[in-house]
Protein backbone atom coordinates (compact mmCIF):
# COMPACT_ATOMS: atom_id res chain seq x y z
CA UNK A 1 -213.54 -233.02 -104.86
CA UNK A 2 -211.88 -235.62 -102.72
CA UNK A 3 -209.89 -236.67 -106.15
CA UNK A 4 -208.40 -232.62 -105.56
CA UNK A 5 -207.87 -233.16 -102.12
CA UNK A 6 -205.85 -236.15 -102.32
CA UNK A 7 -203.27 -234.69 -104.77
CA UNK A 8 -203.23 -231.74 -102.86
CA UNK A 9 -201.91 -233.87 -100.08
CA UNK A 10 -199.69 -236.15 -102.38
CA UNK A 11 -198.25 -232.88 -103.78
CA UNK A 12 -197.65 -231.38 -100.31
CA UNK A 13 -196.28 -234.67 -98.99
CA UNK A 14 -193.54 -234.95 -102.01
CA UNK A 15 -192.67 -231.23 -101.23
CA UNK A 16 -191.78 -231.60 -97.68
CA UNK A 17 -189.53 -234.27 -98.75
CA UNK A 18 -187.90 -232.27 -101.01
CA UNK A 19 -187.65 -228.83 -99.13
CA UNK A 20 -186.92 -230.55 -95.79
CA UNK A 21 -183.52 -232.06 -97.20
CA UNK A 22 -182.64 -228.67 -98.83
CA UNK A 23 -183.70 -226.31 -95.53
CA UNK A 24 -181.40 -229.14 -93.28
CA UNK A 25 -178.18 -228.83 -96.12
CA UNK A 26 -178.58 -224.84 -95.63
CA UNK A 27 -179.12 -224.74 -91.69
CA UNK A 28 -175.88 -227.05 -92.01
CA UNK A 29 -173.59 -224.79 -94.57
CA UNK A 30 -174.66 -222.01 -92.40
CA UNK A 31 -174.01 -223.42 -89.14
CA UNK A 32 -170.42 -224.74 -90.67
CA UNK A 33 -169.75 -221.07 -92.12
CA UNK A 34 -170.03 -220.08 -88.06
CA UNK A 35 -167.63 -222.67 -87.30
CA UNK A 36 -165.35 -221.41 -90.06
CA UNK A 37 -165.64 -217.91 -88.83
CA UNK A 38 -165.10 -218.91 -85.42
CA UNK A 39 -161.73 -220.78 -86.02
CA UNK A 40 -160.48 -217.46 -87.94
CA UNK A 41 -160.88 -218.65 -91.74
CA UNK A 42 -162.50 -216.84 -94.43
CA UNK A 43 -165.90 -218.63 -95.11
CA UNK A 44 -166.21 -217.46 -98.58
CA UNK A 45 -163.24 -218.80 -99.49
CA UNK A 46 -163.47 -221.83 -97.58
CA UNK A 47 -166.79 -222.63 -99.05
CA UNK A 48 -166.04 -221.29 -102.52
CA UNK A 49 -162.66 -223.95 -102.53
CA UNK A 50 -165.60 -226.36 -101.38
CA UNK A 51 -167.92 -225.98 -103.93
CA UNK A 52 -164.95 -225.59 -107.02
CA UNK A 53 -163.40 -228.96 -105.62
CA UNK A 54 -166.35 -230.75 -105.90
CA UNK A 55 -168.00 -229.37 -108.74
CA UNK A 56 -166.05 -227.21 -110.59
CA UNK A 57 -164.84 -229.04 -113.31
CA UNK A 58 -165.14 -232.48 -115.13
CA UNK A 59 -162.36 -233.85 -113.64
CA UNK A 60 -163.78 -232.59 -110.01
CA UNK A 61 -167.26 -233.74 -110.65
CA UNK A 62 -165.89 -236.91 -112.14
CA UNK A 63 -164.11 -237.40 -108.33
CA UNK A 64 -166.91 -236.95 -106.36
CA UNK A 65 -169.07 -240.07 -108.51
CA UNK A 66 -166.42 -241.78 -107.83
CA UNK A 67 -166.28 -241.30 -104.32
CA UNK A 68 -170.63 -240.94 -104.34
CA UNK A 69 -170.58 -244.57 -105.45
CA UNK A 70 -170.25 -246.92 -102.99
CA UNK A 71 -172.34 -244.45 -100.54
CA UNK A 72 -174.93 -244.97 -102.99
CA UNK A 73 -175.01 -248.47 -102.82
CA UNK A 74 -174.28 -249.07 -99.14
CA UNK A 75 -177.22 -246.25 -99.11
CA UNK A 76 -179.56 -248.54 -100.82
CA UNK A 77 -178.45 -251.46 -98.55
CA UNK A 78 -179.69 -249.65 -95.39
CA UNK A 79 -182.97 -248.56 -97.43
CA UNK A 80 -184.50 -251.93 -98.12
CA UNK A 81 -183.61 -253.21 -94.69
CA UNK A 82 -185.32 -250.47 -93.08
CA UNK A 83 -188.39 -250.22 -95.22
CA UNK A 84 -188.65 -253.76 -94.55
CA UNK A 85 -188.49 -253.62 -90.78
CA UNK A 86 -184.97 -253.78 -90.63
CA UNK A 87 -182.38 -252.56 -88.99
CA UNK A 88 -179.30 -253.24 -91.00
CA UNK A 89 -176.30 -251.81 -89.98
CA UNK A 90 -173.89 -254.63 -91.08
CA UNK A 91 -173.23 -253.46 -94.57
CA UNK A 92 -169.51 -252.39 -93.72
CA UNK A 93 -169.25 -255.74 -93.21
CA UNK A 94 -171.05 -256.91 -95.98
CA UNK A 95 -169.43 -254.36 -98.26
CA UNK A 96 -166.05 -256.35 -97.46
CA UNK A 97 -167.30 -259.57 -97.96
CA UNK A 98 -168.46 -258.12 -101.69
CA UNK A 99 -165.14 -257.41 -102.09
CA UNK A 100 -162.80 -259.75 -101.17
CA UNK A 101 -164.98 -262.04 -103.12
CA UNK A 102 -165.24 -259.34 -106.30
CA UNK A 103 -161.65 -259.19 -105.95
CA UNK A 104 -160.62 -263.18 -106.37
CA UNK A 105 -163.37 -263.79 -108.87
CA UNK A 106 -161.70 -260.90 -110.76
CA UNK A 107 -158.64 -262.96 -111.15
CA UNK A 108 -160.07 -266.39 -111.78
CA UNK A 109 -160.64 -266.44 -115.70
CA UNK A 110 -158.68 -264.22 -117.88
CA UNK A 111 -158.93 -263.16 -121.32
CA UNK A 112 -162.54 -263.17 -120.41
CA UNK A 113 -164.61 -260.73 -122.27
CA UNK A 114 -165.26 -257.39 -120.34
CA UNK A 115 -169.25 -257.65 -121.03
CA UNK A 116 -169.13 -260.59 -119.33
CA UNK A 117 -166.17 -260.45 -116.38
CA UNK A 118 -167.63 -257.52 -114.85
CA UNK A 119 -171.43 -258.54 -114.40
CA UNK A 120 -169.48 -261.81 -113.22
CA UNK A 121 -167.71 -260.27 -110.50
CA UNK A 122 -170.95 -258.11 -109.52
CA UNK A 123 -172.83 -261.08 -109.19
CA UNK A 124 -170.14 -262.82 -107.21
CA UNK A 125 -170.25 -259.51 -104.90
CA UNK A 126 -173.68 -259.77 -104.41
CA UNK A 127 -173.86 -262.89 -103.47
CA UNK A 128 -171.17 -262.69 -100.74
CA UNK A 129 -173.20 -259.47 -99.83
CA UNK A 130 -176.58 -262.12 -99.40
CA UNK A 131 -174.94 -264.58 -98.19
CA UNK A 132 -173.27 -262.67 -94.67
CA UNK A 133 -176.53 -260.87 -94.62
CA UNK A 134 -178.02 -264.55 -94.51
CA UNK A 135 -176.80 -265.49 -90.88
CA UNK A 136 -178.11 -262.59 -88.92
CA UNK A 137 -181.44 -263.39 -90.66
CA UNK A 138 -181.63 -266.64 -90.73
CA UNK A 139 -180.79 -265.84 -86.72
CA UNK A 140 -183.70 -263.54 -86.41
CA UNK A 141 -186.08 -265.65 -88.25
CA UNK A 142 -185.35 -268.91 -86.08
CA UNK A 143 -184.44 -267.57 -82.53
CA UNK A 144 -185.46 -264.17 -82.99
CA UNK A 145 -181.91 -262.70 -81.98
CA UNK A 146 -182.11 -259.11 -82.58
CA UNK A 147 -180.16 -258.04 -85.73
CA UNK A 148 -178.51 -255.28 -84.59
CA UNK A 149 -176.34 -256.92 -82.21
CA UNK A 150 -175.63 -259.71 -84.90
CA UNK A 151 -174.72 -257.65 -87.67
CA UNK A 152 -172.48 -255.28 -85.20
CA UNK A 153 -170.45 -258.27 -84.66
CA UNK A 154 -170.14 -259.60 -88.10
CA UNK A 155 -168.74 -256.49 -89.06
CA UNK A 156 -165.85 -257.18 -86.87
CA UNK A 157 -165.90 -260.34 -88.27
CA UNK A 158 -165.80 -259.42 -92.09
CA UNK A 159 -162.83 -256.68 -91.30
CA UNK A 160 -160.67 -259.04 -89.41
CA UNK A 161 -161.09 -262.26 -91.78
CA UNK A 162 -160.31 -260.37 -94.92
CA UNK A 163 -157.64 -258.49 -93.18
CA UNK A 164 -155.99 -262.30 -92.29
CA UNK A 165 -157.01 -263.37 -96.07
CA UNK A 166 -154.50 -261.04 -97.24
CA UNK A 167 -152.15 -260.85 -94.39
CA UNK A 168 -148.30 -262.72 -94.85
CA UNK A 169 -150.08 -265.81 -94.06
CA UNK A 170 -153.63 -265.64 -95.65
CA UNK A 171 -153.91 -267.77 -98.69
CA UNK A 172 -154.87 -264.51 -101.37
CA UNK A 173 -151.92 -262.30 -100.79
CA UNK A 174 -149.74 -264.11 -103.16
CA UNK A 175 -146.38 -262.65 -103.17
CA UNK A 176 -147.78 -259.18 -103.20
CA UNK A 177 -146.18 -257.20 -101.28
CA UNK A 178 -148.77 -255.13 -99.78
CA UNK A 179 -151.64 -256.91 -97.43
CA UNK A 180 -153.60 -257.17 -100.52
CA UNK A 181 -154.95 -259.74 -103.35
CA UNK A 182 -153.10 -259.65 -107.04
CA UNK A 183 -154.92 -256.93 -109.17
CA UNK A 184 -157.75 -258.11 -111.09
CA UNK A 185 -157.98 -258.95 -114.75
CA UNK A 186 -157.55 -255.82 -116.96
CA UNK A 187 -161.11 -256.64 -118.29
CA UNK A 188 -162.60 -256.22 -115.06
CA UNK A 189 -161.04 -252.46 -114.54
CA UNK A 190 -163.72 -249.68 -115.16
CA UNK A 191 -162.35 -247.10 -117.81
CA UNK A 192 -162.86 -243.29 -117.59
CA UNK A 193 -165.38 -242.49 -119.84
CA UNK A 194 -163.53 -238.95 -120.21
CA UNK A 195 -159.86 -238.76 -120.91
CA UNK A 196 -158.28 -237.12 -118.01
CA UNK A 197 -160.90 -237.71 -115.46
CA UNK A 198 -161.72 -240.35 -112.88
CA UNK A 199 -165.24 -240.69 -114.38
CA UNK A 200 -166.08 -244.19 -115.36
CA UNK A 201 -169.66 -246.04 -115.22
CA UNK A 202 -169.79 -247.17 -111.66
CA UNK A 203 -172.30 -244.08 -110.63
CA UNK A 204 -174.39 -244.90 -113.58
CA UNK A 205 -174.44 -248.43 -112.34
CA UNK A 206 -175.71 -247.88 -109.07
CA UNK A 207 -178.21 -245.44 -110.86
CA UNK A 208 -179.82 -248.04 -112.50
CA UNK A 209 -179.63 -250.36 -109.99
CA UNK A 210 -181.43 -247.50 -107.76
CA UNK A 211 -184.23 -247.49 -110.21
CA UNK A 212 -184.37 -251.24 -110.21
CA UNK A 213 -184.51 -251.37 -106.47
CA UNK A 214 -187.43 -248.67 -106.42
CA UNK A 215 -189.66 -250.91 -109.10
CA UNK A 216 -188.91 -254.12 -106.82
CA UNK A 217 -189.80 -252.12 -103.46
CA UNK A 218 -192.91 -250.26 -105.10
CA UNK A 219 -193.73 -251.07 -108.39
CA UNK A 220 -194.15 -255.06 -107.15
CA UNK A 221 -195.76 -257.58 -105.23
CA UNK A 222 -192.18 -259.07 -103.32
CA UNK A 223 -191.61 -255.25 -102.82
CA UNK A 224 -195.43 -254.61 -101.46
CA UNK A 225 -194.76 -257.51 -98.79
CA UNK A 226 -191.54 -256.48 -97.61
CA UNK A 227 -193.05 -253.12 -97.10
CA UNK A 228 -196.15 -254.03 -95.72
CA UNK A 229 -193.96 -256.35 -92.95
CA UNK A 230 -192.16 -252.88 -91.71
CA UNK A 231 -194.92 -250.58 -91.74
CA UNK A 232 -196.68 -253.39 -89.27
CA UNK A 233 -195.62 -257.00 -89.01
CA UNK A 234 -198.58 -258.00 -87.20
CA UNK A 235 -200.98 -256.40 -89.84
CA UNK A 236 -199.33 -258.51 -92.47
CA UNK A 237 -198.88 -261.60 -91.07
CA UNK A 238 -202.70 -261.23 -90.78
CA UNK A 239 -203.28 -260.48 -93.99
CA UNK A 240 -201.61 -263.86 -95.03
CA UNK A 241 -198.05 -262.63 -95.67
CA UNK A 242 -195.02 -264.61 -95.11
CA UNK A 243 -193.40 -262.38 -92.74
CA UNK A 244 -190.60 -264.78 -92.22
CA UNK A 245 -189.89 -265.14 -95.90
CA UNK A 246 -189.96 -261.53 -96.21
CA UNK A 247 -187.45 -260.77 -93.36
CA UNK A 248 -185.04 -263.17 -95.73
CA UNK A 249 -185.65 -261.74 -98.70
CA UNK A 250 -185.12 -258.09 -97.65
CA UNK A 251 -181.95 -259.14 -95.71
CA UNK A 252 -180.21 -261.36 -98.02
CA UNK A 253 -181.03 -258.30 -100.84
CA UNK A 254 -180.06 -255.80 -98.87
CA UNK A 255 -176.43 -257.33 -97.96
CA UNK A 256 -176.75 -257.85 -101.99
CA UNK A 257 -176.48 -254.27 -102.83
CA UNK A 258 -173.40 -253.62 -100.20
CA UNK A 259 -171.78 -256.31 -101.52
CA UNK A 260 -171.78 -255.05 -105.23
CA UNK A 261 -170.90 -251.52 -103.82
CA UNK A 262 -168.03 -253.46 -102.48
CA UNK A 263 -167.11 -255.39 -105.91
CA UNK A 264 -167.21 -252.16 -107.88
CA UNK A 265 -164.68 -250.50 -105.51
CA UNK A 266 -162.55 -253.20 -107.01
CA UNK A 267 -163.71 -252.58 -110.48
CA UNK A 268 -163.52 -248.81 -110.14
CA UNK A 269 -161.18 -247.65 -107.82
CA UNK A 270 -158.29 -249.75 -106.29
CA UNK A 271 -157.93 -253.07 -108.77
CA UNK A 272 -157.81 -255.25 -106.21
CA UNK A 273 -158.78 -255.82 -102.20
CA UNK A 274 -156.72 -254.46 -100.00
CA UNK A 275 -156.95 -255.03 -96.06
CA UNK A 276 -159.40 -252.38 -94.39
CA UNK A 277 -160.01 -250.33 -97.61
CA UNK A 278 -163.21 -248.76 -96.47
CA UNK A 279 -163.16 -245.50 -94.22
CA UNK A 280 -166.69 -246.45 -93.02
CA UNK A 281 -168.79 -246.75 -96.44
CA UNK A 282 -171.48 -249.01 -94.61
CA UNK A 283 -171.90 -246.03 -92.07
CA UNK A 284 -171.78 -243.63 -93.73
CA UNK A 285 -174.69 -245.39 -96.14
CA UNK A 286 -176.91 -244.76 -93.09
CA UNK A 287 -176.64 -241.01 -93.17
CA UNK A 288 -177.02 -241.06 -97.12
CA UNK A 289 -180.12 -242.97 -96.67
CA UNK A 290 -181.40 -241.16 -93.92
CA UNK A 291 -181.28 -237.81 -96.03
CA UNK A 292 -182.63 -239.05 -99.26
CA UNK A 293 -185.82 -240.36 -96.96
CA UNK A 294 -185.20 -244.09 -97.09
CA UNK A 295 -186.13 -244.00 -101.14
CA UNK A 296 -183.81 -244.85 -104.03
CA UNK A 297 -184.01 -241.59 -105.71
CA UNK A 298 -183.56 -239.36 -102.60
CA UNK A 299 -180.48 -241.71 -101.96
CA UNK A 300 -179.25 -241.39 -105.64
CA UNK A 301 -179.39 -237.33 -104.64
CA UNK A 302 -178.34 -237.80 -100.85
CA UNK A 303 -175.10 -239.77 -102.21
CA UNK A 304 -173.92 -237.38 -104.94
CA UNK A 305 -173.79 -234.79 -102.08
CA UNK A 306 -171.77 -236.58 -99.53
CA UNK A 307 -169.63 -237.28 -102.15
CA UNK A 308 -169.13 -234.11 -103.37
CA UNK A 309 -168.64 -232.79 -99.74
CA UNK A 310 -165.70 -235.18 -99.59
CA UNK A 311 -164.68 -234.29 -102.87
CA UNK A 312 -164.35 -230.77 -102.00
CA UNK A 313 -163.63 -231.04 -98.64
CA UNK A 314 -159.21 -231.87 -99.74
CA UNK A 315 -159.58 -228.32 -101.60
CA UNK A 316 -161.00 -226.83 -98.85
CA UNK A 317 -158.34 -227.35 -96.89
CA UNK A 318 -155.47 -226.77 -99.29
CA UNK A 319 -157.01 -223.26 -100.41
CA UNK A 320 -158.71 -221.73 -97.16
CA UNK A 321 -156.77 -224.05 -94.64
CA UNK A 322 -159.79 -225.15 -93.33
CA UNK A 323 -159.79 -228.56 -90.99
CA UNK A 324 -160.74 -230.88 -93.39
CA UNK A 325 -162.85 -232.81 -90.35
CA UNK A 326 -165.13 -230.22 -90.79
CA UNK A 327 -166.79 -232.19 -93.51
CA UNK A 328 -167.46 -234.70 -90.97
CA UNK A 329 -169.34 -231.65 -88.64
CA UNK A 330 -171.19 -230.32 -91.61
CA UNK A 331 -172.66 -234.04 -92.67
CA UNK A 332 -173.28 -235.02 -89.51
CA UNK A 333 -175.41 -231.29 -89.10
CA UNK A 334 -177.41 -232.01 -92.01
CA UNK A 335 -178.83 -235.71 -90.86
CA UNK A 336 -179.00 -234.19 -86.93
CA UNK A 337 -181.53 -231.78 -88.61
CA UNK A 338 -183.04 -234.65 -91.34
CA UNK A 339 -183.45 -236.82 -88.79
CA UNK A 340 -185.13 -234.39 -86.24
CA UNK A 341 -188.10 -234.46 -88.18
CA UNK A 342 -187.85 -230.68 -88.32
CA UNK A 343 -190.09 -229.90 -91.23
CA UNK A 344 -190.26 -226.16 -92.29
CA UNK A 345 -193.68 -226.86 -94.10
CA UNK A 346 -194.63 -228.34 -90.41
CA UNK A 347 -193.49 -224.98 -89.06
CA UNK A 348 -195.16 -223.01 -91.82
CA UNK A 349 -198.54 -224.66 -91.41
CA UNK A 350 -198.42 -224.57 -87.39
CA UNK A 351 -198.17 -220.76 -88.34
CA UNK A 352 -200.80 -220.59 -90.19
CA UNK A 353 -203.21 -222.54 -88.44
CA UNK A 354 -201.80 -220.31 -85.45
CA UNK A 355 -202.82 -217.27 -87.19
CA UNK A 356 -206.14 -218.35 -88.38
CA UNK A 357 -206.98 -219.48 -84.94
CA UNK A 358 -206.54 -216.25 -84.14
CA UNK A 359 -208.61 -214.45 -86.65
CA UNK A 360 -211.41 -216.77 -85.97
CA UNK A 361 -211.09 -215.59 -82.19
CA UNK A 362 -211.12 -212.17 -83.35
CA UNK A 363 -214.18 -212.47 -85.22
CA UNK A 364 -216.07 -214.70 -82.38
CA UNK A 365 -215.18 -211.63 -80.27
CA UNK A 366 -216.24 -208.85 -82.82
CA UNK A 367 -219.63 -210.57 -82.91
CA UNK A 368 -220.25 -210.99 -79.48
CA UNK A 369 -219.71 -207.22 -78.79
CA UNK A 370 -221.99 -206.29 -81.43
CA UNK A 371 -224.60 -209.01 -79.79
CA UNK A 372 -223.64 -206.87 -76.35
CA UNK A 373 -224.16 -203.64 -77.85
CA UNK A 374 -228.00 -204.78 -79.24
């Protein structure tokens, strides 16, 4: 009996994370078509050009992976941090690191087999990624600085260092004559997988990265520990865990996975690093992780969406002429209702338990009148 009860609670549980996602991204389209109507533009056109430019053919869908990817990875970044504890909200900064280091690895040993260059460079990513993830760690371990205010300023750091790296007078511009590094090696470039689309295997690579990073966090021990420390640190330490060596750990890995988001932007996208290339993947990561509930496969989800929405949103605005900045109001509706907790099975149940409440009052008083009328 209590084997039935606890998957009736495990089953209920993994529904409210699915349905409480999907009720916040309708609340959201619905509360954009207002805005829509409002500013005088047809919403079924608007929304129609929305869904077609993201989605509506290969070449479309292809776009928005490309543009899901490094949210998917800067997603992932935010993830472990937090399920660890964590409040990481350096990986912009991280994500540059990544790739100003992807970027001159990529031109460091050519004729190099593509099999190997491109794990090379993701590795070399990644560890840039650890590495500035290191300091505000290492800071919080020993002095216990808070990491939000570190990580806040080695953003700044990370955007204005790689800016000078490739400026007139940074050492990696070479000649070029935009503030950017020499394009990488042609073995290092990500090729479409279709002819005539912008698809290539960068989504697929954060996919199974994704699924890596959900065996590590829940499938082993390292994982168990890091999650155990940001449920309760106390609790743990207790229990015998390292907490210190798990605050590393689940820093230095989660400035990893922004900093090979960061190397495959050079891989996939632009070739090579150029100065302030990111529109705000590291914050936006927070949102993506926020509505796939902190877990690699909601963010896998959570990051194909924003991506389409960005996708869609330039067709949007050529075919209804809507703003495309409403994007912007429609993603930031959906985590203002994710991250309000408002759970329509919550609301459901409160109604039922409402209702029964009620019946059993109605009964109580049936009975006593009948007790009356004796």
């Amino acid at each position: 009996m209590s084997n039935k009860k606890n998957l009736r609670k495990k089953a209920y549980e993994v529904l409210g994370d699915f349905l409480d996602p999907v009720t916040a991204i309708i609340i959201a389209l619905t509360l954009g078509g207002i805005i829509i109507a409002l500013l005088g533009d047809d919403v079924s056109v608007a929304l129609s050009a929305l869904f077609k430019g993201s989605l509506g053919n290969m070449r479309n869908i292809g776009q928005s992976l490309l543009s899901a990817t490094p949210l998917l990875f800067t997603g992932l970044s935010f993830s472990v941090a937090y399920r660890s504890g964590l409040f990481n909200i350096g990986a912009e900064g991280q994500l540059y690191m990544g790739a100003i280091v992807g970027a001159i690895v990529g031109t460091l040993f050519n004729g190099l087999p593509g099999f190997i260059y491109i794990p090379l460079v993701l590795l070399a990513g990644a560890a840039a990624g650890a590495m500035w993830a290191f300091i505000p760690a290492i800071l919080k371990v020993r002095l216990g600085v808070h990491e939000v205010i570190n990580v806040i300023m080695l953003n700044k750091i990370a955007l204005y260092f790689t800016n000078w790296l490739v400026s007139g007078k940074g050492p990696f511009r070479l000649g070029s004559v935009q503030p950017a590094t020499p394009f990488v090696d042609d073995a290092v470039r990500l090729k479409a997988l279709f002819p005539g689309t912008p698809m290539n295997i960068g989504y697929l690579i954060g996919v199974f990265i994704a699924f890596n990073v959900f065996v590590l966090m829940w499938k082993t021990k390292s994982g168990y520990r890091m999650r155990a420390v940001g449920l309760n640190r106390n609790a743990a330490q207790f229990a015998g865990i390292n907490v210190n060596r798990s605050v590393l750990t689940a820093f230095m890995l989660s400035g990893a996975l922004a900093g090979i988001g960061g190397a495959l932007e050079i891989c996939s996208v632009y070739g090579r690093f150029y100065a302030g290339f990111s529109p705000g993947y590291g914050f936006e990561g927070i949102a993506v992780s926020l509505l796939g509930n902190n877990h690699p496969i909601g963010i896998v989800v959570s990051s194909f969406l924003f991506g389409a929405l960005k996708t869609g949103a330039m067709k949007m605005q050529i075919i209804a002429g809507t703003n495309v900045n409403l994007v912007k109001v429609l993603q930031a509706l959906i985590i203002f209702f994710v991250a309000g907790k408002w759970s329509i099975l919550s609301l459901i149940q409160k109604q039922v338990d409402k209702f029964r409440l009620f019946q059993k009052r109605r009964e109580t008083r049936a009975s006593a009148g009948e007790e009356n009328n004796l």
